[in-house]
PDB file of N, CA and C in Angstrom:
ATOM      1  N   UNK A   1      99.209 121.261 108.675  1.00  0.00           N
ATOM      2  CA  UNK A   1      99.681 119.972 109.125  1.00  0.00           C
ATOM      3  C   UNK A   1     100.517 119.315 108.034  1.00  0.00           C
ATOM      4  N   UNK A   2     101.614 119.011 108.296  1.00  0.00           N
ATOM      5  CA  UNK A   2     102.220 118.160 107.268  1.00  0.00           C
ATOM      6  C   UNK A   2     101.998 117.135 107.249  1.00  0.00           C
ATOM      7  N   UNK A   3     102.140 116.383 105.949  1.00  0.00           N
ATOM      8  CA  UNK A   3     101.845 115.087 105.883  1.00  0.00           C
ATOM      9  C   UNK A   3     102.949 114.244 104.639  1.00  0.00           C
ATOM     10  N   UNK A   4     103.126 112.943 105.177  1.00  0.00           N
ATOM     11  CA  UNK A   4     104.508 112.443 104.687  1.00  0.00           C
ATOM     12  C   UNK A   4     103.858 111.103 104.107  1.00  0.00           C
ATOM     13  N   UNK A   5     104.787 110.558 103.117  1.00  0.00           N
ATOM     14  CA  UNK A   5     104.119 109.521 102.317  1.00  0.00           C
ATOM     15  C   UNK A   5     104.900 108.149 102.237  1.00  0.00           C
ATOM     16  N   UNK A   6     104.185 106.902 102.455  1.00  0.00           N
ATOM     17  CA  UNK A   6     104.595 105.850 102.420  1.00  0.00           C
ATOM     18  C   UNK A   6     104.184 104.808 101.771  1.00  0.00           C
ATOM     19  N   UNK A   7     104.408 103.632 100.948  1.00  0.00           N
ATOM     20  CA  UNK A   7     104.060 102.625 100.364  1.00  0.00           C
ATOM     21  C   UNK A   7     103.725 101.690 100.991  1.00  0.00           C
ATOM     22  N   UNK A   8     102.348 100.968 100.875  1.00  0.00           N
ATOM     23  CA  UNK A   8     101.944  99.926 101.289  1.00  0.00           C
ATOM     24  C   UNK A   8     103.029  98.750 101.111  1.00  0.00           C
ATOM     25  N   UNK A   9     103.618  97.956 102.356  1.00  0.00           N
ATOM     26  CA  UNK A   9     104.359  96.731 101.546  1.00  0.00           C
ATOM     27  C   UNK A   9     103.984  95.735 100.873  1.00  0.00           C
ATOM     28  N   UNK A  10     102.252  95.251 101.085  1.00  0.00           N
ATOM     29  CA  UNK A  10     101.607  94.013 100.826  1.00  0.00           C
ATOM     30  C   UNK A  10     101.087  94.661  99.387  1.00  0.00           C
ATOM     31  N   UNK A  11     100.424  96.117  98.998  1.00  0.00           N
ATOM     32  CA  UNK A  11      99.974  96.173  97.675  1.00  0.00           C
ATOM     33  C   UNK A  11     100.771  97.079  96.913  1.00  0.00           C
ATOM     34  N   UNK A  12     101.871  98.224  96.975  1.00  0.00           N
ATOM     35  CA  UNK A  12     102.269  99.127  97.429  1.00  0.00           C
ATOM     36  C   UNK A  12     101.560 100.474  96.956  1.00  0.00           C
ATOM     37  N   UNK A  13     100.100 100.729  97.669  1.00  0.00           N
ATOM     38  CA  UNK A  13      99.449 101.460  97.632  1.00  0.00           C
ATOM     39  C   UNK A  13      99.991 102.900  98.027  1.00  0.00           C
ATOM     40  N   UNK A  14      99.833 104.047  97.528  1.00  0.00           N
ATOM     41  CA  UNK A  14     100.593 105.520  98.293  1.00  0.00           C
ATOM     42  C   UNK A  14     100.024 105.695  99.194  1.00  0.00           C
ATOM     43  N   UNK A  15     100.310 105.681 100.381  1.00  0.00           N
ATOM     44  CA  UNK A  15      99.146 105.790 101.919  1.00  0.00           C
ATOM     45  C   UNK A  15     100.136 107.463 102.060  1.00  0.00           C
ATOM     46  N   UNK A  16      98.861 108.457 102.778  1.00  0.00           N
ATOM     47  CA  UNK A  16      99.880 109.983 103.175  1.00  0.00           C
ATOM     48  C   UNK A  16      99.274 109.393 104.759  1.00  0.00           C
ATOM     49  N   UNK A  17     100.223 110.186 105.866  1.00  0.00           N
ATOM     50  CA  UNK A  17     100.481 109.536 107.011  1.00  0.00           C
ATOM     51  C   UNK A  17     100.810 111.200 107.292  1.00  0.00           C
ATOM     52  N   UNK A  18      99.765 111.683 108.484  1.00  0.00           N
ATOM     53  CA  UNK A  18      99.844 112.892 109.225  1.00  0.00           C
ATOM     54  C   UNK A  18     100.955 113.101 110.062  1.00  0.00           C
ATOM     55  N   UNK A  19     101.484 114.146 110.491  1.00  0.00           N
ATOM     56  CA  UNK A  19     102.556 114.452 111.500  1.00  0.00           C
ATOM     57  C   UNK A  19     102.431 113.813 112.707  1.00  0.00           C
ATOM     58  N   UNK A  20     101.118 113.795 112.947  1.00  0.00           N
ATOM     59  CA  UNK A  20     100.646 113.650 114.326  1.00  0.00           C
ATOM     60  C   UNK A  20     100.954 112.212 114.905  1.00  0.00           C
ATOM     61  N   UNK A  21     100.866 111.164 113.845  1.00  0.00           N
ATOM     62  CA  UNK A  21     100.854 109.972 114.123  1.00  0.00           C
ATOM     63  C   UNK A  21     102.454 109.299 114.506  1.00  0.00           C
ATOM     64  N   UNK A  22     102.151 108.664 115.571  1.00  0.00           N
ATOM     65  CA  UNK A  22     103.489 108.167 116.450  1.00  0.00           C
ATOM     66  C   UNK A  22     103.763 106.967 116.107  1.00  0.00           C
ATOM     67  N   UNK A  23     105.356 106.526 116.167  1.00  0.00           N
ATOM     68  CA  UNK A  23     105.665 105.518 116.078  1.00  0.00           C
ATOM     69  C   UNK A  23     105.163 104.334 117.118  1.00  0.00           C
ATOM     70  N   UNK A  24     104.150 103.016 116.482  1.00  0.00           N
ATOM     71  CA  UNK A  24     103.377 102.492 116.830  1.00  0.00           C
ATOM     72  C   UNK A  24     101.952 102.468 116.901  1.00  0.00           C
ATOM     73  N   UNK A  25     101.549 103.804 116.086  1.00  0.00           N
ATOM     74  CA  UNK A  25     100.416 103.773 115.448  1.00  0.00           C
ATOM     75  C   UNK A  25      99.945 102.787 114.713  1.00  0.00           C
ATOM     76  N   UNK A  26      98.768 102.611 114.301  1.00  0.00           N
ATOM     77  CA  UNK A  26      98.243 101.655 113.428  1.00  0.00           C
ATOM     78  C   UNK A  26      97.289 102.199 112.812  1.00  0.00           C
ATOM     79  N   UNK A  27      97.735 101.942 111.295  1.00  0.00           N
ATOM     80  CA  UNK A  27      97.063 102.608 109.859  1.00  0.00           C
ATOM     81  C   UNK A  27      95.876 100.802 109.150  1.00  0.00           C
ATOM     82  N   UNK A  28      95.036 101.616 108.244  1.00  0.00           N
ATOM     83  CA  UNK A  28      95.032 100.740 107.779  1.00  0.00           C
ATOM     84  C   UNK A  28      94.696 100.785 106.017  1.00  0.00           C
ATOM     85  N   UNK A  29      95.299 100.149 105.341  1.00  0.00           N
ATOM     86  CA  UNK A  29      95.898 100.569 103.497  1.00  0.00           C
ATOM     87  C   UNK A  29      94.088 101.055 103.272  1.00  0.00           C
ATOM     88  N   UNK A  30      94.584 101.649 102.586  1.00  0.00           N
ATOM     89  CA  UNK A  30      93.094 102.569 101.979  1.00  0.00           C
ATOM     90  C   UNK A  30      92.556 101.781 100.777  1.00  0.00           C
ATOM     91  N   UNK A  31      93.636 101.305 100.279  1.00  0.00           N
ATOM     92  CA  UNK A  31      93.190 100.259  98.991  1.00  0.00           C
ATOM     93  C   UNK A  31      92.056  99.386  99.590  1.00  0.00           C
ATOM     94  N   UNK A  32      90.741  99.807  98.835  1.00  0.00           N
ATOM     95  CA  UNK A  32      89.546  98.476  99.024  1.00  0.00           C
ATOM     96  C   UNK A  32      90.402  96.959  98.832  1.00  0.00           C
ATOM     97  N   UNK A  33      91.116  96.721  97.613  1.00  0.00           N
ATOM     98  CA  UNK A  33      91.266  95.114  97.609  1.00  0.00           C
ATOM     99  C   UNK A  33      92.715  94.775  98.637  1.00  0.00           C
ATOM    100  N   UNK A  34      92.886  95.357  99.639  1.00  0.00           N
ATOM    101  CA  UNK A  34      94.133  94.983 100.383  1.00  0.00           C
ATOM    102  C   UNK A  34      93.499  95.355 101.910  1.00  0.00           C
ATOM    103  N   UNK A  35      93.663  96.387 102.397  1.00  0.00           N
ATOM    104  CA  UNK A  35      92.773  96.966 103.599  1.00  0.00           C
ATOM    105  C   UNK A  35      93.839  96.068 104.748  1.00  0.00           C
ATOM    106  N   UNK A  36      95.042  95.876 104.529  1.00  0.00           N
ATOM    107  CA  UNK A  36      95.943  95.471 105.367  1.00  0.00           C
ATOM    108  C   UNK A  36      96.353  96.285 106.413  1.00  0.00           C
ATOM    109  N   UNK A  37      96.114  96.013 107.760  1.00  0.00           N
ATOM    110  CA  UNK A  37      96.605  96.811 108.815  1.00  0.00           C
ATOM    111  C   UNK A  37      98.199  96.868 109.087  1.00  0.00           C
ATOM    112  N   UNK A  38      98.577  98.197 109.444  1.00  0.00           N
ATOM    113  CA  UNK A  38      99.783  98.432 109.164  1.00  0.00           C
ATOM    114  C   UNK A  38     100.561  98.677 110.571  1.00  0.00           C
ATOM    115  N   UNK A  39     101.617  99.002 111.309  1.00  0.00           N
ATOM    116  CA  UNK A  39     101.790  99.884 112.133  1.00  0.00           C
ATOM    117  C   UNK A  39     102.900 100.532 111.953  1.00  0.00           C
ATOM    118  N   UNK A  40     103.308 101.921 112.210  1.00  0.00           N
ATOM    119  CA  UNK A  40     104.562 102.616 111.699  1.00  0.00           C
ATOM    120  C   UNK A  40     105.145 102.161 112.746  1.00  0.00           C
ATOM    121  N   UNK A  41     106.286 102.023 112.311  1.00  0.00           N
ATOM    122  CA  UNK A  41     107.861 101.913 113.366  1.00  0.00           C
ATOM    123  C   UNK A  41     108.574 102.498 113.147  1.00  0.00           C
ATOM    124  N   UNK A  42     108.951 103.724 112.137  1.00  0.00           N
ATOM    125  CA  UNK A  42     109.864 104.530 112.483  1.00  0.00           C
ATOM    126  C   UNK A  42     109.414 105.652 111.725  1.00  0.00           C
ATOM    127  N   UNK A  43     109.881 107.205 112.370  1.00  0.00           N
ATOM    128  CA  UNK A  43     109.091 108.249 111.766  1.00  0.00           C
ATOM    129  C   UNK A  43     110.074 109.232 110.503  1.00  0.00           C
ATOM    130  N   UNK A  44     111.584 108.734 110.755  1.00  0.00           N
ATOM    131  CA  UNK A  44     112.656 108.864 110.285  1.00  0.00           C
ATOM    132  C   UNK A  44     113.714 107.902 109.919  1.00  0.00           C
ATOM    133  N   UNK A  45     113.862 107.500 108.614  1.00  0.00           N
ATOM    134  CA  UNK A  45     112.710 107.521 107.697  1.00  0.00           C
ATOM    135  C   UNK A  45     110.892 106.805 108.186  1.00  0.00           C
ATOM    136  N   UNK A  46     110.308 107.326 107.528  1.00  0.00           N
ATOM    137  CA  UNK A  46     108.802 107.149 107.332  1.00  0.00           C
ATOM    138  C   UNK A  46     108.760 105.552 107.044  1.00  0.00           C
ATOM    139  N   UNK A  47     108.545 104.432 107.613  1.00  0.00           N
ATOM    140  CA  UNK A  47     108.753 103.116 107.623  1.00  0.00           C
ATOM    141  C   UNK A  47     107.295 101.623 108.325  1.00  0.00           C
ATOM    142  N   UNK A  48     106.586 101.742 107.810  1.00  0.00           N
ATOM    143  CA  UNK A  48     105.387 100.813 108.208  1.00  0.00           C
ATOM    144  C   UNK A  48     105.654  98.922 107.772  1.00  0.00           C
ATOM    145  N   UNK A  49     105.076  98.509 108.878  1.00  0.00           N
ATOM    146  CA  UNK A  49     104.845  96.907 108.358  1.00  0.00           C
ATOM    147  C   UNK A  49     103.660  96.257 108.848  1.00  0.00           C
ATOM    148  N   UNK A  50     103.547  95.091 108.259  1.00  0.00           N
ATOM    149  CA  UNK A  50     102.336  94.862 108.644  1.00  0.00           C
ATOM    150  C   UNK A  50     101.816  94.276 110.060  1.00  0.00           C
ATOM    151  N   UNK A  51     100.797  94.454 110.520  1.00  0.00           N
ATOM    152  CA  UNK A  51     100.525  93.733 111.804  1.00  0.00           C
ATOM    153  C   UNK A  51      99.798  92.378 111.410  1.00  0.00           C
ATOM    154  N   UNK A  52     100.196  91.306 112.417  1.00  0.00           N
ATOM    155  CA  UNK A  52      99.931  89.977 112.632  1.00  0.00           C
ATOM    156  C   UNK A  52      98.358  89.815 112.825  1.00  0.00           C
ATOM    157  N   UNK A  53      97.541  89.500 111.621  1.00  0.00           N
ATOM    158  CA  UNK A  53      96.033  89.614 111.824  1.00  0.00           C
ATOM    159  C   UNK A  53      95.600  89.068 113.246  1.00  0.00           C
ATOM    160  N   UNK A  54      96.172  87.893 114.278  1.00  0.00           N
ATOM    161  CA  UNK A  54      95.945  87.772 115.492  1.00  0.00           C
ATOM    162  C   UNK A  54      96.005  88.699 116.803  1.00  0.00           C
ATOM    163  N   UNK A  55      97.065  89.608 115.877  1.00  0.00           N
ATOM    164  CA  UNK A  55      96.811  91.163 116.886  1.00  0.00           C
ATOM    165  C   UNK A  55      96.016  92.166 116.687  1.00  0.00           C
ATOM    166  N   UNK A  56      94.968  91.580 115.319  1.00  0.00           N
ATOM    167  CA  UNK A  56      93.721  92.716 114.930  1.00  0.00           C
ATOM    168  C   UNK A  56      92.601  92.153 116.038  1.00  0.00           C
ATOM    169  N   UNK A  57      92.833  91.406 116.496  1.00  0.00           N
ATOM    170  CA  UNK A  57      91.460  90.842 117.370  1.00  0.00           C
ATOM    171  C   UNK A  57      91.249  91.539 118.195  1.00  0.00           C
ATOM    172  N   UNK A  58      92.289  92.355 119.406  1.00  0.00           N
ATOM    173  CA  UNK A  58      92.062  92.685 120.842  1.00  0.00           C
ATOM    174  C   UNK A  58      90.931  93.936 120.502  1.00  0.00           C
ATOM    175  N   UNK A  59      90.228  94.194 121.944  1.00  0.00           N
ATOM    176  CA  UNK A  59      89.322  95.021 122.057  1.00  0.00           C
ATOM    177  C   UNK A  59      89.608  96.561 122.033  1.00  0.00           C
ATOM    178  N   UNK A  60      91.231  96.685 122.212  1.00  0.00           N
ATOM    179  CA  UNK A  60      91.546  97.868 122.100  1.00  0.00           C
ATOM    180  C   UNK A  60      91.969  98.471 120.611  1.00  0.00           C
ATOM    181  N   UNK A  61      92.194  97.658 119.377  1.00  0.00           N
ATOM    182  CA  UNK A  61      92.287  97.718 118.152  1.00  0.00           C
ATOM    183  C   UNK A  61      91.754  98.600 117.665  1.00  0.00           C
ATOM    184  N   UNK A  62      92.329 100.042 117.250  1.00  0.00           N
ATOM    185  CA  UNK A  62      91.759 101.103 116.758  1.00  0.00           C
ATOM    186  C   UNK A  62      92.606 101.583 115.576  1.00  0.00           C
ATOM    187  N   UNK A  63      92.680 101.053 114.453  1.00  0.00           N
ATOM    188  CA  UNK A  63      93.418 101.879 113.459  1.00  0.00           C
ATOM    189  C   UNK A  63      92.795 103.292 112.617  1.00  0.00           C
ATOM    190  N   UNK A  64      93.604 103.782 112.227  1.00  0.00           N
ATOM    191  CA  UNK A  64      93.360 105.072 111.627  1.00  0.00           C
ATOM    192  C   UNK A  64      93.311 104.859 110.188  1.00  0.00           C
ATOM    193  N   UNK A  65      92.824 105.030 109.169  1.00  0.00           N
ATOM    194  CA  UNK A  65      92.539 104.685 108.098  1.00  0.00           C
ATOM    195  C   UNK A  65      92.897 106.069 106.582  1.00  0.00           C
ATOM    196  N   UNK A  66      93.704 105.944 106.132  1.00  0.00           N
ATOM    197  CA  UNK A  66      94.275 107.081 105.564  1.00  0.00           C
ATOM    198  C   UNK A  66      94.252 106.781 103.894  1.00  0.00           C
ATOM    199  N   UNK A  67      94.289 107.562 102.765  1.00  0.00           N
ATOM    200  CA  UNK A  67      94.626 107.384 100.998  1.00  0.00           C
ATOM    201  C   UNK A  67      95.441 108.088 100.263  1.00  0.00           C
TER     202      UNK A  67
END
């Protein structure tokens, strides 16, 4: 499986980010003191930002958690 690498924008932690994961996924920074939820938006280049903590609430909120 390949895996591709991106910088946290809020700590810029090295997060690696699997092939598998689609644009609109949602990561969340592996760094204990940040743990900022992320979502990729583009897979070319490799490009994440952060999500609006009011959109961490819904019941369907499942991020993937990566280091």
């Amino acid at each position: 499986m390949a895996v591709e690498f991106v910088k946290c924008p809020t700590c810029k932690q090295k997060l690696a980010v699997l092939e598998y994961m689609t644009t609109g996924s949602l990561v969340v920074c592996a760094n204990l003191k940040c743990g900022t939820s992320l979502r990729i938006i583009s897979r070319r280049p490799l490009r994440v930002e952060p999500v609006p903590e009011p959109e961490t609430y819904k019941v369907d909120y499942r991020p993937e958690s990566y280091g």
